[in-house]
C-alpha atoms as a PDB file:
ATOM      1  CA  UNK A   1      -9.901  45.281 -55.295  1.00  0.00           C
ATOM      2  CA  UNK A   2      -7.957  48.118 -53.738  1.00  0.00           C
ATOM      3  CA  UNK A   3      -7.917  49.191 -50.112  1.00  0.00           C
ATOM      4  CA  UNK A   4      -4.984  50.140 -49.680  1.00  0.00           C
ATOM      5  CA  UNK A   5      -4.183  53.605 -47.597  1.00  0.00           C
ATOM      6  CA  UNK A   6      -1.955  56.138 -48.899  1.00  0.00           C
ATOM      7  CA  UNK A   7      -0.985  59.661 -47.645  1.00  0.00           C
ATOM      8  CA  UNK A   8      -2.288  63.162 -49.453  1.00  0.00           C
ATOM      9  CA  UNK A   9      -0.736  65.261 -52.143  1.00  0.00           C
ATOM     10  CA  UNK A  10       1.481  64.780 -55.239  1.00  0.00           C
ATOM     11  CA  UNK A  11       3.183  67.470 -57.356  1.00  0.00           C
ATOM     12  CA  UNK A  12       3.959  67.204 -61.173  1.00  0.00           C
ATOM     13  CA  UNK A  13       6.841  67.180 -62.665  1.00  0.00           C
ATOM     14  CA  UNK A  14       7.688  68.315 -65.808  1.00  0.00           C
ATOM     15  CA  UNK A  15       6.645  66.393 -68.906  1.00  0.00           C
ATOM     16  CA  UNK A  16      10.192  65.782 -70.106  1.00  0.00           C
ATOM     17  CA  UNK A  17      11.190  64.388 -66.518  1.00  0.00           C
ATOM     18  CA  UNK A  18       8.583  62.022 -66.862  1.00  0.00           C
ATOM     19  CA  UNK A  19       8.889  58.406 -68.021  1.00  0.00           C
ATOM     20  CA  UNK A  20       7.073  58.607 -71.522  1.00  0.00           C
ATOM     21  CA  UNK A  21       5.073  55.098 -71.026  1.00  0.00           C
ATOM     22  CA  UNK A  22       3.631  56.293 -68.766  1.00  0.00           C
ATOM     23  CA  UNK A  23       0.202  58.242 -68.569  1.00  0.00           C
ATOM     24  CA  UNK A  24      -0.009  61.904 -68.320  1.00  0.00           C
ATOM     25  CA  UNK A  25      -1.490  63.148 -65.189  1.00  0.00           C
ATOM     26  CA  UNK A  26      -4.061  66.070 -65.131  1.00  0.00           C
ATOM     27  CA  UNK A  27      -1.563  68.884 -64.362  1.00  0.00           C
ATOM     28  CA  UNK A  28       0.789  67.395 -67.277  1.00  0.00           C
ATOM     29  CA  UNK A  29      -2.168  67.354 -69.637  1.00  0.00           C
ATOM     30  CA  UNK A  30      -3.212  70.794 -68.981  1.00  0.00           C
ATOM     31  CA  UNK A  31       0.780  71.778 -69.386  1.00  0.00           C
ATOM     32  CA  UNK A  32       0.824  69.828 -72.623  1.00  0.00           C
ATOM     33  CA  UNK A  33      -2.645  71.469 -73.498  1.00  0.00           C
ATOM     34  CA  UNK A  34      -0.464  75.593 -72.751  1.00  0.00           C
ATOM     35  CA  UNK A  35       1.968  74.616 -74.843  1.00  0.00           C
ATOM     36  CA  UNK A  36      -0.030  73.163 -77.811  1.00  0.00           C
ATOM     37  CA  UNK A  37      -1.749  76.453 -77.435  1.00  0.00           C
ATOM     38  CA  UNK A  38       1.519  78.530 -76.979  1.00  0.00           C
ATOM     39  CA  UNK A  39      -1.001  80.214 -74.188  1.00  0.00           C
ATOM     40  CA  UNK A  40       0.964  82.351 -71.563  1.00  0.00           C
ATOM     41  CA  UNK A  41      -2.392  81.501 -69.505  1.00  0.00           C
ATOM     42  CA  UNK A  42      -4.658  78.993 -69.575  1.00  0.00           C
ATOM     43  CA  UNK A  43      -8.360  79.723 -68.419  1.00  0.00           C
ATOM     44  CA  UNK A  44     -12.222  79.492 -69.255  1.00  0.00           C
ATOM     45  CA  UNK A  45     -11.313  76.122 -68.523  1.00  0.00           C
ATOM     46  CA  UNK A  46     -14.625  73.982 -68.578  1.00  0.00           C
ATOM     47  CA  UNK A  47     -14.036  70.482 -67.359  1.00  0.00           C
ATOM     48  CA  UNK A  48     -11.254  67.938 -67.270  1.00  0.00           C
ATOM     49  CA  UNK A  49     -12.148  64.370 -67.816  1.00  0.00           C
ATOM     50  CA  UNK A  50     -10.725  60.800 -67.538  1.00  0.00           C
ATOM     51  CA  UNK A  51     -11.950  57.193 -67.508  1.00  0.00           C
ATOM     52  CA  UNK A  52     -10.788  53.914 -66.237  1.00  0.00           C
ATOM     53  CA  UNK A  53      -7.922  55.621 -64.612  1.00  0.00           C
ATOM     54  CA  UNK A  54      -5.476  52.429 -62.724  1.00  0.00           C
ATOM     55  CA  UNK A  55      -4.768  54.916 -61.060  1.00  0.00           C
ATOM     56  CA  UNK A  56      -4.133  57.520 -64.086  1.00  0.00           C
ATOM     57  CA  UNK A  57      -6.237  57.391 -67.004  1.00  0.00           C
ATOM     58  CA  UNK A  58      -4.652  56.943 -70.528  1.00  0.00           C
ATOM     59  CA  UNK A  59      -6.661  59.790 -72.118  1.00  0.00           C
ATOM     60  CA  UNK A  60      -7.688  63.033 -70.768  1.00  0.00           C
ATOM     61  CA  UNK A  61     -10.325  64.894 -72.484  1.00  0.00           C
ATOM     62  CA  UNK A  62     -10.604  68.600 -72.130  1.00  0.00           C
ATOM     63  CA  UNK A  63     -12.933  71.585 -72.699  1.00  0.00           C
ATOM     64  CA  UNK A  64     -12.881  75.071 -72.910  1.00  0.00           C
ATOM     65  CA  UNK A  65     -14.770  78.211 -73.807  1.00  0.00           C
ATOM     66  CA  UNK A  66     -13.697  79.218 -77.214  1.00  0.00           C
ATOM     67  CA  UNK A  67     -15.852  82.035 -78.342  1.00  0.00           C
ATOM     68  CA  UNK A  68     -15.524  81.565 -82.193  1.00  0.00           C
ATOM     69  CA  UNK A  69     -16.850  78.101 -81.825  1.00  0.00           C
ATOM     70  CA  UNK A  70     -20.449  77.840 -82.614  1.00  0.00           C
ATOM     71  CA  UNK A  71     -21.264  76.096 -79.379  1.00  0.00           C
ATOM     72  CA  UNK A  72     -18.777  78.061 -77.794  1.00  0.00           C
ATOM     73  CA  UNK A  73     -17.017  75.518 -76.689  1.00  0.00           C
ATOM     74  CA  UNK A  74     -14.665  73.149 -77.737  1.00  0.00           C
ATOM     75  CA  UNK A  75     -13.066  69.805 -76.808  1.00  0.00           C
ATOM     76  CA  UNK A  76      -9.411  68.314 -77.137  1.00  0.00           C
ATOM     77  CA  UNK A  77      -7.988  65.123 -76.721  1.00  0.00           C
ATOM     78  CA  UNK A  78      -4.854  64.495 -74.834  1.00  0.00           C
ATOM     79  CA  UNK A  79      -2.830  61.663 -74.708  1.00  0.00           C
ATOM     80  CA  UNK A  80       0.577  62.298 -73.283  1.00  0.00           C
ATOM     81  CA  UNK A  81       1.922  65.420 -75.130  1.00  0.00           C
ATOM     82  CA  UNK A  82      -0.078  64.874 -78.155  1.00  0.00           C
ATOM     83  CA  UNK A  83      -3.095  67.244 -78.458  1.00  0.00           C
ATOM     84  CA  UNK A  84      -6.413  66.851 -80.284  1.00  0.00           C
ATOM     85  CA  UNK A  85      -8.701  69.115 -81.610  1.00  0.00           C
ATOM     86  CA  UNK A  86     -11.866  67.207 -81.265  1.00  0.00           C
ATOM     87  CA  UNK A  87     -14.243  70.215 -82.449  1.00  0.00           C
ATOM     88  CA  UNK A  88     -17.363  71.651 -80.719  1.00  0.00           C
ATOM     89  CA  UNK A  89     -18.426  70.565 -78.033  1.00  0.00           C
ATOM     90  CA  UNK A  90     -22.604  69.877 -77.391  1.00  0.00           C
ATOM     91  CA  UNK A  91     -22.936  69.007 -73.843  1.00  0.00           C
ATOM     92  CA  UNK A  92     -23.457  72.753 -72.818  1.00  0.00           C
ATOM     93  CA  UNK A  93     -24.592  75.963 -74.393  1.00  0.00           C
ATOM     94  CA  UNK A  94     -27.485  76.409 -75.532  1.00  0.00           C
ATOM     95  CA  UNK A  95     -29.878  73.908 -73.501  1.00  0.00           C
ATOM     96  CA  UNK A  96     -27.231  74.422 -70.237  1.00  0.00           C
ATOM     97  CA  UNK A  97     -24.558  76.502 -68.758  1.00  0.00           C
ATOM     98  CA  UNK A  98     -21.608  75.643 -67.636  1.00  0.00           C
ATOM     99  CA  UNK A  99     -21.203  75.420 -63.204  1.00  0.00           C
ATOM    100  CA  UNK A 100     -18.634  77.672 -64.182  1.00  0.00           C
ATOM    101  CA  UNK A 101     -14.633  78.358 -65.477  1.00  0.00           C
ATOM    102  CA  UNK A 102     -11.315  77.547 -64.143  1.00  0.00           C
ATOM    103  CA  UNK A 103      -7.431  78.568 -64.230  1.00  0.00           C
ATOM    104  CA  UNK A 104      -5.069  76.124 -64.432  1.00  0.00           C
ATOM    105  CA  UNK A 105      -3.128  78.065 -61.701  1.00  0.00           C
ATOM    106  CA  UNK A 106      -5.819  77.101 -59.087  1.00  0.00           C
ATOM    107  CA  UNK A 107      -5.239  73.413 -59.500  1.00  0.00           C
ATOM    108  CA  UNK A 108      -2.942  72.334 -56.530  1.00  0.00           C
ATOM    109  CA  UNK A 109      -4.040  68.299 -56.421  1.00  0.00           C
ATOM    110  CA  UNK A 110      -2.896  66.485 -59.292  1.00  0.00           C
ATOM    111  CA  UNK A 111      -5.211  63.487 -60.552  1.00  0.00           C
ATOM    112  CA  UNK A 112      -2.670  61.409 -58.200  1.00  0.00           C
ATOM    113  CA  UNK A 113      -3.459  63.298 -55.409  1.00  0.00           C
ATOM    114  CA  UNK A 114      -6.993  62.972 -55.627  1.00  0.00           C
ATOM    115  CA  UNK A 115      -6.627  59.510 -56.002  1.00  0.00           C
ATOM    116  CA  UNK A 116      -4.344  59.107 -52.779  1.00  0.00           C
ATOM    117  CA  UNK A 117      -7.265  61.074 -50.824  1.00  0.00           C
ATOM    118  CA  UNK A 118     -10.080  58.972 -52.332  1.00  0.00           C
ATOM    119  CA  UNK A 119      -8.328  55.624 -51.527  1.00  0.00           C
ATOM    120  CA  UNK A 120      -7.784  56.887 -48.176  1.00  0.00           C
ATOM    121  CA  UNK A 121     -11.496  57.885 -47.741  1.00  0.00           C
ATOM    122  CA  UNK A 122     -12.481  54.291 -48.913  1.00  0.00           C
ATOM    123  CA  UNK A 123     -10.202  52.587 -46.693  1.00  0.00           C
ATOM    124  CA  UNK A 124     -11.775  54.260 -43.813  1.00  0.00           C
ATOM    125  CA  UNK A 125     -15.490  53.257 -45.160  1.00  0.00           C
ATOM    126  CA  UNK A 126     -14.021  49.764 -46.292  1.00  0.00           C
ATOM    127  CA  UNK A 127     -14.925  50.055 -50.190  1.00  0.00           C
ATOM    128  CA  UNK A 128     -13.199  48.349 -52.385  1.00  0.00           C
ATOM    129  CA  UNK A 129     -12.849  49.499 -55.973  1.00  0.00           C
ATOM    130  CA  UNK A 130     -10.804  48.658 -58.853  1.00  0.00           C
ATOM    131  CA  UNK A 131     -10.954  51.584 -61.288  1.00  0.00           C
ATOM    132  CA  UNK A 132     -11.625  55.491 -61.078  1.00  0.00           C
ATOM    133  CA  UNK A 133     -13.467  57.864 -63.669  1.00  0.00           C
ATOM    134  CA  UNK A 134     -12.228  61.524 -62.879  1.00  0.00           C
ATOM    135  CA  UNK A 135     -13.681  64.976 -64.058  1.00  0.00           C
ATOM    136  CA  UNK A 136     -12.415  68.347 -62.989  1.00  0.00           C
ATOM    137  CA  UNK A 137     -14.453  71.051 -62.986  1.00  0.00           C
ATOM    138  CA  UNK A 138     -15.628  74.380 -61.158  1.00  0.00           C
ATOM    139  CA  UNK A 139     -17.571  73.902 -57.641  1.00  0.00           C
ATOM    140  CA  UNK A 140     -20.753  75.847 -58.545  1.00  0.00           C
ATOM    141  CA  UNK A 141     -21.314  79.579 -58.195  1.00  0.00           C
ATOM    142  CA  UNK A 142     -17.397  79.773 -57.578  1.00  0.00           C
ATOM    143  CA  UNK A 143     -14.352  79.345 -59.296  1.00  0.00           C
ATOM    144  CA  UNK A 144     -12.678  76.504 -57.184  1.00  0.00           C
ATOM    145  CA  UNK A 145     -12.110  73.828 -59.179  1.00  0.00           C
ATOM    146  CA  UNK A 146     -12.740  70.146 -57.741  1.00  0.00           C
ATOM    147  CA  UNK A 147     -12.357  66.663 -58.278  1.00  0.00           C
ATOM    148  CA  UNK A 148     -15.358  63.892 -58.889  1.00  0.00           C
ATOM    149  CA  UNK A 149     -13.937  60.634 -58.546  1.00  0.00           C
ATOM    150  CA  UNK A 150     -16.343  57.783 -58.790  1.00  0.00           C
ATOM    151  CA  UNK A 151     -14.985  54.481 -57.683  1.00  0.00           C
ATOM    152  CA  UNK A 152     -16.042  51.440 -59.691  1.00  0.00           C
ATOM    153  CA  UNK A 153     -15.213  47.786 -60.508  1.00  0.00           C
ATOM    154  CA  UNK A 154     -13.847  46.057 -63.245  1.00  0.00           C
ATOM    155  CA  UNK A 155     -17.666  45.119 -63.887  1.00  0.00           C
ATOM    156  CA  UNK A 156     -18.563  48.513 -63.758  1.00  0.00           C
ATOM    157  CA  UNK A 157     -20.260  48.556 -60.604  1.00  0.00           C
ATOM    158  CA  UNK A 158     -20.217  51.965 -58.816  1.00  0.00           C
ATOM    159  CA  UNK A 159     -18.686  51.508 -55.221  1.00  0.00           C
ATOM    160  CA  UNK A 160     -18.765  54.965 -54.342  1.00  0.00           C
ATOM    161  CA  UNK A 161     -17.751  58.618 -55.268  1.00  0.00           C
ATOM    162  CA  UNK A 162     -15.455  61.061 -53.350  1.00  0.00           C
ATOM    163  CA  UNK A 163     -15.869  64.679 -53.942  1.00  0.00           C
ATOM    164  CA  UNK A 164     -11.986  66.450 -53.701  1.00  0.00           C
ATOM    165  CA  UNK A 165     -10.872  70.320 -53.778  1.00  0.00           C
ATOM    166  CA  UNK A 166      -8.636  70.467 -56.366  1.00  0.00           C
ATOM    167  CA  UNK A 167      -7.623  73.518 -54.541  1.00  0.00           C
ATOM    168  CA  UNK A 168      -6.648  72.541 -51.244  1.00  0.00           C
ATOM    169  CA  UNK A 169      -7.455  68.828 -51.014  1.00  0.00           C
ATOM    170  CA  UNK A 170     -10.438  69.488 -48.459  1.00  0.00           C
ATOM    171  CA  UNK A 171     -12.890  66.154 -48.849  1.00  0.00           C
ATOM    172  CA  UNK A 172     -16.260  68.005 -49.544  1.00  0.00           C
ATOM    173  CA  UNK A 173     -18.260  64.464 -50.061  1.00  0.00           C
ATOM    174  CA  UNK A 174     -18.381  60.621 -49.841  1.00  0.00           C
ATOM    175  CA  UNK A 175     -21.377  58.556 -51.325  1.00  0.00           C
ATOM    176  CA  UNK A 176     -20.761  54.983 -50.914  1.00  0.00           C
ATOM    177  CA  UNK A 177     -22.835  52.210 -51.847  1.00  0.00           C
ATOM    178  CA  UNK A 178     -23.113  49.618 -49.433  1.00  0.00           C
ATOM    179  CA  UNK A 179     -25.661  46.427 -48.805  1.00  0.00           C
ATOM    180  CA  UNK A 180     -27.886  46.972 -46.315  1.00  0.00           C
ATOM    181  CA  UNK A 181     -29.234  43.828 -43.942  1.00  0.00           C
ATOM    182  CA  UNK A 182     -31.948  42.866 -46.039  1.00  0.00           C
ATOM    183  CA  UNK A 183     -29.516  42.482 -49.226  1.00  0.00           C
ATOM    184  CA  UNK A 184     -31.373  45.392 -51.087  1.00  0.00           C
ATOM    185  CA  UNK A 185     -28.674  48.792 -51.751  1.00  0.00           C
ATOM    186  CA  UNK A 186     -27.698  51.428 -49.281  1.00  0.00           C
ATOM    187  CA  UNK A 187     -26.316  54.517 -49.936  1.00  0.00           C
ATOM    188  CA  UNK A 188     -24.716  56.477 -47.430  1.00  0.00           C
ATOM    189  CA  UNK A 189     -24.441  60.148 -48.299  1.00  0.00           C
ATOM    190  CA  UNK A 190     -22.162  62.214 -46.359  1.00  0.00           C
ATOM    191  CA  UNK A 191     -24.470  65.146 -46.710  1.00  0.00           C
ATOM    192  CA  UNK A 192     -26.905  63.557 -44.815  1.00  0.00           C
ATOM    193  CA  UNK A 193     -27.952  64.292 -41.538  1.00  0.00           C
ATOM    194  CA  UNK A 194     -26.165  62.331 -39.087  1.00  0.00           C
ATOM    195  CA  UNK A 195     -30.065  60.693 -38.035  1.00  0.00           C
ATOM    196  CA  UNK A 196     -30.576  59.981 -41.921  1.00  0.00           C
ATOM    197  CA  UNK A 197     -27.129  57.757 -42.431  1.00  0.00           C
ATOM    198  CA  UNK A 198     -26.922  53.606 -41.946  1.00  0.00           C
ATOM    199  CA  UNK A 199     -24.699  52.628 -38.849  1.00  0.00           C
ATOM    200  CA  UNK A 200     -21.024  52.555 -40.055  1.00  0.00           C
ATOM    201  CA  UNK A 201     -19.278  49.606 -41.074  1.00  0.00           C
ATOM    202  CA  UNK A 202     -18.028  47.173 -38.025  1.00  0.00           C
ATOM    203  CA  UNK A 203     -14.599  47.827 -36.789  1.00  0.00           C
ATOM    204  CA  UNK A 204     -12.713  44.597 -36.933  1.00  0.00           C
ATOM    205  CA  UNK A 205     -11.581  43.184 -34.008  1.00  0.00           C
ATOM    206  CA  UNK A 206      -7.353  43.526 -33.862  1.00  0.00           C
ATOM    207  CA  UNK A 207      -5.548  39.605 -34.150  1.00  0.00           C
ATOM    208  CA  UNK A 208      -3.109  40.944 -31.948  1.00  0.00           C
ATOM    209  CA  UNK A 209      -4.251  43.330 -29.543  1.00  0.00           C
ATOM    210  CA  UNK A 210      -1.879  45.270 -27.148  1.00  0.00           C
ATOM    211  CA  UNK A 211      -3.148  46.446 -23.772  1.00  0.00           C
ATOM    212  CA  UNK A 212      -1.448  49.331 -22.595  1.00  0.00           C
ATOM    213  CA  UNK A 213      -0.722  50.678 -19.380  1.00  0.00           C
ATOM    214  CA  UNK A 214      -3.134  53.671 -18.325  1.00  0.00           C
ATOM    215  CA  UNK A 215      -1.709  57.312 -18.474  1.00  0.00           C
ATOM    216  CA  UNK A 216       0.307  57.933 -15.411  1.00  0.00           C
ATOM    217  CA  UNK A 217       0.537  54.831 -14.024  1.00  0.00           C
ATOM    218  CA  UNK A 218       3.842  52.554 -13.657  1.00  0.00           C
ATOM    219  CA  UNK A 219       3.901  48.719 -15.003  1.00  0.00           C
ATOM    220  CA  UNK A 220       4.233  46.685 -11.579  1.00  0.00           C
ATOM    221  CA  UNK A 221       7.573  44.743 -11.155  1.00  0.00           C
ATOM    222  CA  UNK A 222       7.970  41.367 -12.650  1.00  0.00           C
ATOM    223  CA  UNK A 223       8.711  39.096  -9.731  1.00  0.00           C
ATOM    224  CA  UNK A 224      12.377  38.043  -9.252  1.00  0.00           C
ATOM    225  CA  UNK A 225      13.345  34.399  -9.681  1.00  0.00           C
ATOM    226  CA  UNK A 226      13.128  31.720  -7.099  1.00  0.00           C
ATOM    227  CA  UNK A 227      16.790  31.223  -5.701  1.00  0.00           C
ATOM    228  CA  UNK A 228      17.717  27.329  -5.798  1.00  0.00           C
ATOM    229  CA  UNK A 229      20.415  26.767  -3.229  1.00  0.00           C
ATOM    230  CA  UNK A 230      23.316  24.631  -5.009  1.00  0.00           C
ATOM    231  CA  UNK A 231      24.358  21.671  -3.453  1.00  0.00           C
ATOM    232  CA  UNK A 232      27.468  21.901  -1.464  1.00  0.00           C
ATOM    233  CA  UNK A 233      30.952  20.775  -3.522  1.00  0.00           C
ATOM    234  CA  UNK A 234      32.760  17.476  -2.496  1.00  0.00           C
ATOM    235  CA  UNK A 235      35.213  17.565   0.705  1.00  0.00           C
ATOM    236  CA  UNK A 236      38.903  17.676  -0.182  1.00  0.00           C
ATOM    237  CA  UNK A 237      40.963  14.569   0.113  1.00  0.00           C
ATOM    238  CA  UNK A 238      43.438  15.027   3.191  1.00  0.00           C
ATOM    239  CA  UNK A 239      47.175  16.304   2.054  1.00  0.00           C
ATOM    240  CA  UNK A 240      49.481  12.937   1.341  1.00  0.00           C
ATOM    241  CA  UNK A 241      46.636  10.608   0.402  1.00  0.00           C
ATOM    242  CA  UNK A 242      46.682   8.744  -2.493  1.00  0.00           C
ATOM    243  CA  UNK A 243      44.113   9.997  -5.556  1.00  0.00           C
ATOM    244  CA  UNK A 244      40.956   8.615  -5.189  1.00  0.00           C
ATOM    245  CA  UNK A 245      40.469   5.067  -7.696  1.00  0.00           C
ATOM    246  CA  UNK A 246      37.370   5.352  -9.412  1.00  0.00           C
ATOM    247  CA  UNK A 247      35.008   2.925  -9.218  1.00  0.00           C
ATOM    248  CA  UNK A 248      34.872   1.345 -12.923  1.00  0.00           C
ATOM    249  CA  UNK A 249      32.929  -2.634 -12.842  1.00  0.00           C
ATOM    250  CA  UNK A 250      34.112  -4.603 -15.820  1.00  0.00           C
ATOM    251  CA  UNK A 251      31.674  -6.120 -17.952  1.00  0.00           C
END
């Protein structure tokens, strides 16, 4: 499962920079999405979704308000620069609304961003997860637009979701589900009152721990090494007498 850390923010580069075996992230989708269009602008943007993302998903899939549509809205499919029409769309009007619309200009985090933030997040809360379903959409009653990303195993399992500002990369929410002392599920909500949430996870003690010195103060000297007095050299023959035979017993 992944725990790794990693830092904040990626920017997009253009689709014909990028390698094409590789998946299109969310920025490069909605690019591809302008262009199919031949759209100067791209708005009434409804919601941006991907599954199964390692960490990019494969396949975006996209809607948007299109007034002629008799839903009025519609959903495409894009898979690098290819774009599908995939006709109306019936998850909205008329039985619901919308949280609301989005420009493409107001999305600053890229899917990869997101992802950087959220595997930060669980590092910190020490969830593991293996793959991430994304979805883009408007923060209600405004038009910020901001990233879901729930974190889940290859089983399916959901370890937890992270809530993301597409705008400026603020974390607006963790839910993580953990296994509380009895072995039955816990879920700790960030939006909880502090009195409401489980204890957090124990902090591992460090395999190599380093004891600094306290602010201000000065490491005492290491003591200096005993002296060991050398024995004294061998007195000089006197000037005129014969080198000295040495001593050799034969066998």
């Amino acid at each position: 499962m992944k725990t790794c850390l990693l830092s904040l923010l990626l920017c997009a580069a253009p689709l014909a920079a990028q390698d094409p075996s590789q998946p299109p992230t969310a920025i490069e989708a909605l690019a591809a999405f302008k262009t199919w269009t031949a759209r100067e602008k791209v708005t009434g943007l409804v919601e941006l979704r991907g599954s199964d993302g390692t960490p990019t998903p494969a396949t975006w899939s996209l809607v948007v308000f299109a007034p002629r549509s008799p839903t009025k809205f519609v959903t495409y499919s894009i898979r690098g620069a290819h774009v599908e029409d995939r006709g109306s769309n019936k998850d909205f009007a008329p039985a619901r609304q919308p949280s609301g619309y989005f420009d493409m200009a107001k999305v600053n985090v890229d899917c990869a961003g997101a992802f950087r933030i959220a595997d930060r997040e669980a590092g910190k809360a020490m969830i593991g997860f293996d793959v991430i379903d994304y979805t883009l959409r408007c923060r209600e009653f405004s038009d910020e637009p901001v990233w879901t990303l729930t974190l889940r195993s290859k089983a399916g399992a959901v370890a937890g979701t992270v809530a993301i500002s597409a705008t400026g990369g603020k974390v607006l929410r963790t839910i993580w589900q953990r296994t509380g002392p009895d072995g039955k599920p816990l879920t700790d909500d960030s939006a909880l009152p502090a009195e409401f949430r489980p204890p957090p996870p124990p902090v591992l003690p460090d395999p190599f721990p380093v004891n600094p010195a306290e602010p201000g103060t000065v490491p005492p000297p290491l003591p200096p090494d005993p002296e060991v007095p050398l024995p004294p050299p061998p007195p000089l023959p006197p000037l005129g007498a014969p080198p000295p035979v040495p001593n050799i017993t034969p066998d």
